[in-house]
C-alpha atoms as a PDB file:
ATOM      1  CA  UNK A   1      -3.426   2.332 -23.873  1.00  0.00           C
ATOM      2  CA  UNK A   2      -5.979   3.663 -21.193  1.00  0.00           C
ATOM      3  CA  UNK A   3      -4.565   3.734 -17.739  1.00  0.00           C
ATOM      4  CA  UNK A   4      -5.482   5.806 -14.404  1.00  0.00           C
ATOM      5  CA  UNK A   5      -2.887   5.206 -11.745  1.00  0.00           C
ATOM      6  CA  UNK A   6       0.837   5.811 -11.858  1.00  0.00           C
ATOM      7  CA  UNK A   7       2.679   3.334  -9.046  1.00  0.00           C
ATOM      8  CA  UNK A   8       6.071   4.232  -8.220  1.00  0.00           C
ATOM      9  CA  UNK A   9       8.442   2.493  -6.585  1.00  0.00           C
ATOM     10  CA  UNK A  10      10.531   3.693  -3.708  1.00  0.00           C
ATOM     11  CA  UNK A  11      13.971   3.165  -2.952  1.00  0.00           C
ATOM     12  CA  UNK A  12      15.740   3.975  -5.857  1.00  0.00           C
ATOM     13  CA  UNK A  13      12.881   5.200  -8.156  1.00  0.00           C
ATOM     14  CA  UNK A  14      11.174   7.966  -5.822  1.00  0.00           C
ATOM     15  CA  UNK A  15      14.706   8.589  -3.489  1.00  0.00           C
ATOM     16  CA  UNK A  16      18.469   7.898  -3.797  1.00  0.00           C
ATOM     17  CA  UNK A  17      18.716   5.480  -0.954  1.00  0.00           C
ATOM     18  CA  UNK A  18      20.059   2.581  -2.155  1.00  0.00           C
ATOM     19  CA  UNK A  19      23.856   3.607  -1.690  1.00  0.00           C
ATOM     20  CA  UNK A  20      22.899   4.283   1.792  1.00  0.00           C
ATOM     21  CA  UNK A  21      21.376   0.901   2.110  1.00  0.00           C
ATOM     22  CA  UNK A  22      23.980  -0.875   1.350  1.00  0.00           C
ATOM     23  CA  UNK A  23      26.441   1.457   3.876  1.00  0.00           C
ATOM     24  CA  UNK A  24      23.660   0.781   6.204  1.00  0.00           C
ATOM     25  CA  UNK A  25      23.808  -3.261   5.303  1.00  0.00           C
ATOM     26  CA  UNK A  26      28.366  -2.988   5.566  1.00  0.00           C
ATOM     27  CA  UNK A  27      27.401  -1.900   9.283  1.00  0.00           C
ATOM     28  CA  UNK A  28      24.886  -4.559  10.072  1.00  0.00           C
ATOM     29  CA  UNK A  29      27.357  -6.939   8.586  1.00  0.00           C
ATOM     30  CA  UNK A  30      30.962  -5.989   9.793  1.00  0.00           C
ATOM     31  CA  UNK A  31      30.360  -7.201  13.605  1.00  0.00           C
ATOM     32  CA  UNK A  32      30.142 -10.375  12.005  1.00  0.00           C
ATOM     33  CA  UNK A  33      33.222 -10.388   9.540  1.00  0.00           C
ATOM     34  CA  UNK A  34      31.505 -10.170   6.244  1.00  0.00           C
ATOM     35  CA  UNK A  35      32.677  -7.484   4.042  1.00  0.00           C
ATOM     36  CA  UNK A  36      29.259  -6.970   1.742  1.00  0.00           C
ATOM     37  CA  UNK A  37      30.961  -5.953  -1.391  1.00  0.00           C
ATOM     38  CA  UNK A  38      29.106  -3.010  -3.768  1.00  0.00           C
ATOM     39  CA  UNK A  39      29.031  -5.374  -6.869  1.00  0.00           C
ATOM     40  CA  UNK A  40      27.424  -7.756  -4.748  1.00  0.00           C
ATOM     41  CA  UNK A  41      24.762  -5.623  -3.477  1.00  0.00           C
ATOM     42  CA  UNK A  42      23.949  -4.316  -6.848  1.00  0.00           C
ATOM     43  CA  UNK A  43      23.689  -7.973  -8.081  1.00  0.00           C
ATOM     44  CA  UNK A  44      21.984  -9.856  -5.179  1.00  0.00           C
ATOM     45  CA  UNK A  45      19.983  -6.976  -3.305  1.00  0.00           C
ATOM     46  CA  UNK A  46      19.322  -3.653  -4.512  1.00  0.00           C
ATOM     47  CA  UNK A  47      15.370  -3.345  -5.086  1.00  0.00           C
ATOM     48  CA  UNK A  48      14.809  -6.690  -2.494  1.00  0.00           C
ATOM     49  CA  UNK A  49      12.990  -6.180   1.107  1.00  0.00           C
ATOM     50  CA  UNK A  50      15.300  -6.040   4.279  1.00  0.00           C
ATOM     51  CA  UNK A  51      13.828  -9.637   5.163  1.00  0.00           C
ATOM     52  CA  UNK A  52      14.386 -11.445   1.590  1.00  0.00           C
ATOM     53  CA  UNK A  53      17.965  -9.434   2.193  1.00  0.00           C
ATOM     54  CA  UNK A  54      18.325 -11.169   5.101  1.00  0.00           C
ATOM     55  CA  UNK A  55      17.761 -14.836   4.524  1.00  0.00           C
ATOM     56  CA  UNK A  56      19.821 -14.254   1.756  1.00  0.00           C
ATOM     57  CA  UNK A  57      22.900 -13.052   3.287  1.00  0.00           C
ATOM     58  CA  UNK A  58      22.265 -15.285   6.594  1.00  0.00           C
ATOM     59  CA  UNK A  59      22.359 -18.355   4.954  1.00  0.00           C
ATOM     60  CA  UNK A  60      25.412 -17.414   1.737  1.00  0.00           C
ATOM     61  CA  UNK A  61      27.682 -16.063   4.870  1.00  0.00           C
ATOM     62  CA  UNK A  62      27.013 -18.278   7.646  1.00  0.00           C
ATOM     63  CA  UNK A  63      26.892 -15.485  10.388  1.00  0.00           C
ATOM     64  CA  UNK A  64      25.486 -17.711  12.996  1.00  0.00           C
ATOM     65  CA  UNK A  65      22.507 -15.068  12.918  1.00  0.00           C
ATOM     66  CA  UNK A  66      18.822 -16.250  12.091  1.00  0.00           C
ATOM     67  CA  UNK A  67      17.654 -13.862   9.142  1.00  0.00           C
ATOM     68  CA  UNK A  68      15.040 -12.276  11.774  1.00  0.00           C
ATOM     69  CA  UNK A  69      17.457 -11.066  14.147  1.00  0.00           C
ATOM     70  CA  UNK A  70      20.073 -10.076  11.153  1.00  0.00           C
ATOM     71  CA  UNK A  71      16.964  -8.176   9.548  1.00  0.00           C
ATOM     72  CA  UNK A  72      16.170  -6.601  12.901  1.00  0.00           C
ATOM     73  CA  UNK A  73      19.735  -4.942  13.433  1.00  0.00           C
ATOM     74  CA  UNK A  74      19.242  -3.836   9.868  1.00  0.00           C
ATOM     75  CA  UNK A  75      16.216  -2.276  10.809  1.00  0.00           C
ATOM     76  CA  UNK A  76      17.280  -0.804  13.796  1.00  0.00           C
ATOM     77  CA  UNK A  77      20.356   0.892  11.772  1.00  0.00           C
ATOM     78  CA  UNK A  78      18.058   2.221   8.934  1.00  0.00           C
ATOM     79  CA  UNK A  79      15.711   3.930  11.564  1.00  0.00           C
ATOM     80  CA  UNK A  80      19.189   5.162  13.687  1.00  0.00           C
ATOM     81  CA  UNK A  81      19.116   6.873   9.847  1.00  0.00           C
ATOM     82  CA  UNK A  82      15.970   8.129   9.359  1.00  0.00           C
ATOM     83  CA  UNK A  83      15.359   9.174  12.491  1.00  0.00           C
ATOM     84  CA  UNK A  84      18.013  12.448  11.880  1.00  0.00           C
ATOM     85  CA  UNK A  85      18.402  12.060   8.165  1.00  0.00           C
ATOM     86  CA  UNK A  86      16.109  11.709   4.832  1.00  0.00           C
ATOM     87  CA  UNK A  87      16.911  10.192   1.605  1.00  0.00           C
ATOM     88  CA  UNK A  88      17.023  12.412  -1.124  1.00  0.00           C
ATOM     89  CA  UNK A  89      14.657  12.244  -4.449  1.00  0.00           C
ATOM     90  CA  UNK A  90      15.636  11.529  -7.299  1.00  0.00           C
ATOM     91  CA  UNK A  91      16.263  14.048 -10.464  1.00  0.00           C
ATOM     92  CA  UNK A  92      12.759  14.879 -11.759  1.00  0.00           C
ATOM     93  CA  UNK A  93      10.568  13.713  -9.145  1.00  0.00           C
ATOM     94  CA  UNK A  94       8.724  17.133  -8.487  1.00  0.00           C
ATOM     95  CA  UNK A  95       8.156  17.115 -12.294  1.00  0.00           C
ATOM     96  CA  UNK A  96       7.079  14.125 -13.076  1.00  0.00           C
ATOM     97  CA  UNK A  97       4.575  13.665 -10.161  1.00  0.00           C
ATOM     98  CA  UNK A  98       3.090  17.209 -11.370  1.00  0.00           C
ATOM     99  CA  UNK A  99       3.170  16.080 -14.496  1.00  0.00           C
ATOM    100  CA  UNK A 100       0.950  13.206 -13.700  1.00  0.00           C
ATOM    101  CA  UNK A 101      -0.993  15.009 -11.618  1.00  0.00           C
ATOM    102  CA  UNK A 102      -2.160  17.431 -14.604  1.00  0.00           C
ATOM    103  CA  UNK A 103      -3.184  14.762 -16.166  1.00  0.00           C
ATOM    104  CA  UNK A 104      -5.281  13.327 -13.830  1.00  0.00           C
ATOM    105  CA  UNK A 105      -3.478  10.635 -13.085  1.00  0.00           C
ATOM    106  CA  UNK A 106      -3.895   9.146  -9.711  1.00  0.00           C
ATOM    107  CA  UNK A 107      -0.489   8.187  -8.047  1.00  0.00           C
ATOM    108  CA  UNK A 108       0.862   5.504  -5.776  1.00  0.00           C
ATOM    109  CA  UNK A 109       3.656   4.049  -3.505  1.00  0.00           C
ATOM    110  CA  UNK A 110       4.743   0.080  -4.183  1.00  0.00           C
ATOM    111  CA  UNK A 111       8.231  -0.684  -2.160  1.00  0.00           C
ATOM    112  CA  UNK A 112       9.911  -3.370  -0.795  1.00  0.00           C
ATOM    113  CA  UNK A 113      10.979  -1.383   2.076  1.00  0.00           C
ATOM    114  CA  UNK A 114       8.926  -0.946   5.540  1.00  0.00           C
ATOM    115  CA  UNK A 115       6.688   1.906   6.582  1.00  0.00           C
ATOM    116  CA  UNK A 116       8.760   4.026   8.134  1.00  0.00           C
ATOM    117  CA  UNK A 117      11.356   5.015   5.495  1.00  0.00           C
ATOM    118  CA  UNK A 118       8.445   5.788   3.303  1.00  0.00           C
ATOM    119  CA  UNK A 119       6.767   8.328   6.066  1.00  0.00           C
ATOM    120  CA  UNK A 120      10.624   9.558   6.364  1.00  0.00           C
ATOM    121  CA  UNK A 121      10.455  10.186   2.834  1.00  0.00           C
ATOM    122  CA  UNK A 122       6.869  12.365   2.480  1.00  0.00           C
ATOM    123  CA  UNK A 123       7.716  14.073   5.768  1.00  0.00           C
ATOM    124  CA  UNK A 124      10.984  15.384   4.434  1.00  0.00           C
ATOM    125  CA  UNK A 125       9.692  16.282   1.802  1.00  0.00           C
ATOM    126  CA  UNK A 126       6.434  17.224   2.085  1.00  0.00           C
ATOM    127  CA  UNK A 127       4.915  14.824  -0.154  1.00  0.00           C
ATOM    128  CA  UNK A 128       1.644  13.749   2.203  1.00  0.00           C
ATOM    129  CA  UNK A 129      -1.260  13.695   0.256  1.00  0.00           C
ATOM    130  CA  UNK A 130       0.487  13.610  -2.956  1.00  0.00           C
ATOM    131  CA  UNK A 131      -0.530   9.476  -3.293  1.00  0.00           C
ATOM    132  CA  UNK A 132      -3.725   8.059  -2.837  1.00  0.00           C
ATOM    133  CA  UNK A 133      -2.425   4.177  -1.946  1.00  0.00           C
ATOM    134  CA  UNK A 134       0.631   3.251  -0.334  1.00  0.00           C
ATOM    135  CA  UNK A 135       1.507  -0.309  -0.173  1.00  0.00           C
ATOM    136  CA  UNK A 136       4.819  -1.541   1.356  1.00  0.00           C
ATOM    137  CA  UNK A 137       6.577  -4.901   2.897  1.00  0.00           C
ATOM    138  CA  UNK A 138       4.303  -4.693   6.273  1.00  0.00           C
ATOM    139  CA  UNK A 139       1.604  -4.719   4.097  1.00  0.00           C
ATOM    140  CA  UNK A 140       2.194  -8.291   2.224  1.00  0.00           C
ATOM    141  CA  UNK A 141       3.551 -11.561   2.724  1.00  0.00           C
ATOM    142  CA  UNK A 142       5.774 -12.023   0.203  1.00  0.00           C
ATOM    143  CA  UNK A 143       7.952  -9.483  -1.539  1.00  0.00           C
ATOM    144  CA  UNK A 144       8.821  -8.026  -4.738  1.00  0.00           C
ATOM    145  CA  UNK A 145      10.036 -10.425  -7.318  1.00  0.00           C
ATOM    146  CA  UNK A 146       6.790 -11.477  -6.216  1.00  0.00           C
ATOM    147  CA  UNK A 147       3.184  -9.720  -7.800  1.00  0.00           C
ATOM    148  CA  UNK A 148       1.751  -9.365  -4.304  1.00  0.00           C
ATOM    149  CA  UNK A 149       2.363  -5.642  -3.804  1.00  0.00           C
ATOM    150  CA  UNK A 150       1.017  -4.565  -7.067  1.00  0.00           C
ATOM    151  CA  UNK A 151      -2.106  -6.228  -6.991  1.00  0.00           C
ATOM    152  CA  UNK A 152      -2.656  -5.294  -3.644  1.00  0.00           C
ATOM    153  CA  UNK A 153      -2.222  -1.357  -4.616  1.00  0.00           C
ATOM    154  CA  UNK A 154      -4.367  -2.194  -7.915  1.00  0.00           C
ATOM    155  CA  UNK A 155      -6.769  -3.773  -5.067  1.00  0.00           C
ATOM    156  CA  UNK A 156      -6.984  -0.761  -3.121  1.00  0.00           C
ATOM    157  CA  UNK A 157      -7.419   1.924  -6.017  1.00  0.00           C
ATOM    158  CA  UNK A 158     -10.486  -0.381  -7.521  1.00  0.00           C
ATOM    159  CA  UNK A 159      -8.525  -0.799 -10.513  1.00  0.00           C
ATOM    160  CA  UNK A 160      -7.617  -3.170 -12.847  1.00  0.00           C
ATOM    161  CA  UNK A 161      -4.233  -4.267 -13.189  1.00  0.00           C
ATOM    162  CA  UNK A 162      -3.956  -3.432 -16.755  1.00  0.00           C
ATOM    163  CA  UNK A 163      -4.898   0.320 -15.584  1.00  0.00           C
ATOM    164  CA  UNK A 164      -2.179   0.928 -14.221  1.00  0.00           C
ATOM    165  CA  UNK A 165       1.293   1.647 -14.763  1.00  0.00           C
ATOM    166  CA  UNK A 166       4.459   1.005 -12.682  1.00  0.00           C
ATOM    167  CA  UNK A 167       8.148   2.687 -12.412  1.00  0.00           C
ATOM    168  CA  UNK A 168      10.539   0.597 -11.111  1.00  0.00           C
ATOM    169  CA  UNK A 169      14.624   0.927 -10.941  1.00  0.00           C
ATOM    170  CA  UNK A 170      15.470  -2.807 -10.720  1.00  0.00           C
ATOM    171  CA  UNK A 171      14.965  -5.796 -12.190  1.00  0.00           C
ATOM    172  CA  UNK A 172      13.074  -7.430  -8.957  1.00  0.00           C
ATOM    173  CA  UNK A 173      11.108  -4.575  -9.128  1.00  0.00           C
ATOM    174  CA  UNK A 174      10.165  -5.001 -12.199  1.00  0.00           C
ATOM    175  CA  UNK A 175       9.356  -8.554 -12.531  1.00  0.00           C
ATOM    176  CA  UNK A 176       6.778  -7.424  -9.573  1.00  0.00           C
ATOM    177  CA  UNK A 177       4.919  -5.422 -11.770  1.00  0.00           C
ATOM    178  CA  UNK A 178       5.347  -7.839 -14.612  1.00  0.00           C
ATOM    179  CA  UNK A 179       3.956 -10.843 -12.799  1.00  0.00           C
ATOM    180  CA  UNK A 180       0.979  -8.480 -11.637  1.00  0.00           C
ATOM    181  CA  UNK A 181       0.273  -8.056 -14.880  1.00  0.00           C
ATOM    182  CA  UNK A 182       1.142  -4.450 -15.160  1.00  0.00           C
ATOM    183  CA  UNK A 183       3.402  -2.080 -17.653  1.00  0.00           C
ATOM    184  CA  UNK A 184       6.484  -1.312 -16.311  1.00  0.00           C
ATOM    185  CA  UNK A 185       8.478   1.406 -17.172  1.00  0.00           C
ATOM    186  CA  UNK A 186      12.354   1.013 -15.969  1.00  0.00           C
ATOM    187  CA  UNK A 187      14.667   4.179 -15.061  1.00  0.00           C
ATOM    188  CA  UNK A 188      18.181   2.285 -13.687  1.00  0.00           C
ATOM    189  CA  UNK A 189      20.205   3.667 -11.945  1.00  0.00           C
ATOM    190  CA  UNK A 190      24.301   3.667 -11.017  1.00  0.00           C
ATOM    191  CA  UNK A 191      23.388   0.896  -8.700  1.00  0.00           C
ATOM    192  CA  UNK A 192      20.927  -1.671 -10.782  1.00  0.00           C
ATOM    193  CA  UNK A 193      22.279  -0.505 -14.060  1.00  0.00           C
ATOM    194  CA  UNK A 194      23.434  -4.096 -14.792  1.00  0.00           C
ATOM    195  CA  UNK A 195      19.840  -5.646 -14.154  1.00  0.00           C
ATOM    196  CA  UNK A 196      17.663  -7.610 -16.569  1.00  0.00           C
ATOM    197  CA  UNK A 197      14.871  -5.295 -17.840  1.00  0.00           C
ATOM    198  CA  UNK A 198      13.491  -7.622 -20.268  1.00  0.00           C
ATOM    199  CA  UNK A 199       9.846  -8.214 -19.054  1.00  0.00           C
ATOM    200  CA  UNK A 200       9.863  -4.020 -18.918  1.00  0.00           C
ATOM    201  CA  UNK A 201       7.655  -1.959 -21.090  1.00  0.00           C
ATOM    202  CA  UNK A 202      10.186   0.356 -21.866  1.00  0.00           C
ATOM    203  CA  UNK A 203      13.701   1.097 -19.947  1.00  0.00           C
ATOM    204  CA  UNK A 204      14.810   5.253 -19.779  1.00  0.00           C
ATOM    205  CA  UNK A 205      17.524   6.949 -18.447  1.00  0.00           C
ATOM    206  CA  UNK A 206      15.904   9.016 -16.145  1.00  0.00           C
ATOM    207  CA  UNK A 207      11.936  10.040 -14.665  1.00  0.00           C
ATOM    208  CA  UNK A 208      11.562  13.055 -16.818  1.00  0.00           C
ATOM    209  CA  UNK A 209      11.967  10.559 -20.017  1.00  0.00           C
ATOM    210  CA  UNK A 210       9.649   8.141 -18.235  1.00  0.00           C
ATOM    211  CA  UNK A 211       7.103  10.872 -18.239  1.00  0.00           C
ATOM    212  CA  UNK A 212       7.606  11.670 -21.252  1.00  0.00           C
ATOM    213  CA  UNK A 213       6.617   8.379 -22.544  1.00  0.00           C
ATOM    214  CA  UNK A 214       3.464   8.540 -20.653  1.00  0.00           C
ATOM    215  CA  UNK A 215       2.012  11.592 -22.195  1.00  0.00           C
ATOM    216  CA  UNK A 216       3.069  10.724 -25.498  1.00  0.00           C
ATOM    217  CA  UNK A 217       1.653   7.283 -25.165  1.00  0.00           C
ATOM    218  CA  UNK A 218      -1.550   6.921 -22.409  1.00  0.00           C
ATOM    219  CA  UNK A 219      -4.754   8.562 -23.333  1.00  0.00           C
ATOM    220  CA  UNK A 220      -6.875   9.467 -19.845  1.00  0.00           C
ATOM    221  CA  UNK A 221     -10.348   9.302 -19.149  1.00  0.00           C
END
C-alpha cells in the first residue's frame, strides 16, 4: 500500500470534544423540554455536523424550532465555548502527527464540525501549519456519512483517493471515508464505542496503535 496523506478527523479523533458537545447540545435543548439523553447522543449524533444534528433532533422532538434556528443556538453555545475554552487532544496526538511527519507524510483536517472550533483547536494548541488541507462542514454541502469531505480534501492535495488514508472515531465518520473510497483506520472512543466499524480498514484502541499500523504497513515515496 502506497499512500501520501494522512486525514484526520476532528472531534473525537484529533480532540476530546464530543462529551462537551453533547453538554453543549443538553443546553441548546433544555429551554425546550427535551432531556437529550448520553446513550442517545452516542447512538444518533456523535461524529454528525451541528446541521444534520439538527434536523434530526427538530423533527424526532417536535420543538416547534426549524433545524436552522435550533442549529444556530447550538452554534452560538459552542462559540460561547470556544471563545474562553479549547478542547483538549486526544492521547497520542503530538506523537502520532510527528510520527507522520518523519515519514513524510503530508497531513490533513476532514470534520463535520464548522471552522471555528477547528481554528480553536490549532490556536490552543499551536498546531498552525502542522496540515496542509483543511476541509470542514462550511466547506461542503452535504456531510459526513456522506463522501463529500474526503474527496474534496483528496481534491485539494492533488491526490488520489486511494492515496490517502483516513482516522476516524465513529461510524459516520467512517462510512465518509469509505464511500470516498479511502482506508479508514478507526480509534473509538468512550462515546462511539458501540458504532459499526465494519467498512473500516482496521479498528485500534487508541492513535499511537493507529500509527503503528501505518509504519508497519504503508511504504512512502
Amino acid at each position: 500500500m502506497t499512500i501520501q496523506a494522512i486525514l484526520f478527523d476532528h472531534d473525537g479523533t484529533l480532540v476530546d470534544s464530543e462529551p462537551t458537545h453533547w453538554r453543549l447540545w443538553r443546553d441548546a435543548l433544555r429551554p425546550h423540554g427535551v432531556t437529550l439523553t448520553e446513550d442517545e447522543y452516542k447512538a444518533r449524533h456523535a461524529g454528525m455536523s451541528t446541521a444534520r444534528n439538527a434536523a434530526d433532533l427538530a423533527q424526532r422532538h417536535a420543538i416547534g424550532m426549524t433545524a436552522d434556528a435550533l442549529a444556530g443556538v447550538k452554534f452560538a453555545v459552542t462559540s460561547d465555548f470556544l471563545a474562553k475554552d479549547a478542547f483538549p487532544l486526544m492521547p497520542g496526538v503530538r506523537e502520532a502527527l510527528a510520527s507522520f511527519s518523519a515519514a513524510g507524510l503530508r497531513l490533513g483536517i476532514v470534520t463535520g464540525a464548522g471552522r471555528t472550533g477547528v481554528e480553536a483547536t490549532l490556536r490552543a494548541h499551536a498546531l498552525h501549519g502542522v496540515f496542509e488541507t483543511i476541509v470542514t462542514s462550511d466547506d461542503v454541502k452535504r456531510g459526513k456519512p456522506a463522501p463529500e469531505c474526503y474527496l474534496l480534501a483528496a481534491e485539494r492535495l492533488g491526490l488520489a483517493p486511494k492515496d490517502c488514508v483516513a482516522i476516524e472515531d465513529t461510524e459516520h465518520g467512517v462510512n465518509a471515508a469509505a464511500a470516498a473510497g479511502i482506508a479508514c483506520l478507526a480509534v473509538p472512543n468512550a462515546m462511539s464505542r458501540q458504532h459499526d466499524f465494519s467498512r473500516a480498514t482496521a479498528v485500534f484502541d487508541g492513535l499511537a496503535a493507529a500509527a503503528d499500523w501505518v509504519r508497519a504497513n504503508v511504504k512512502t515515496r
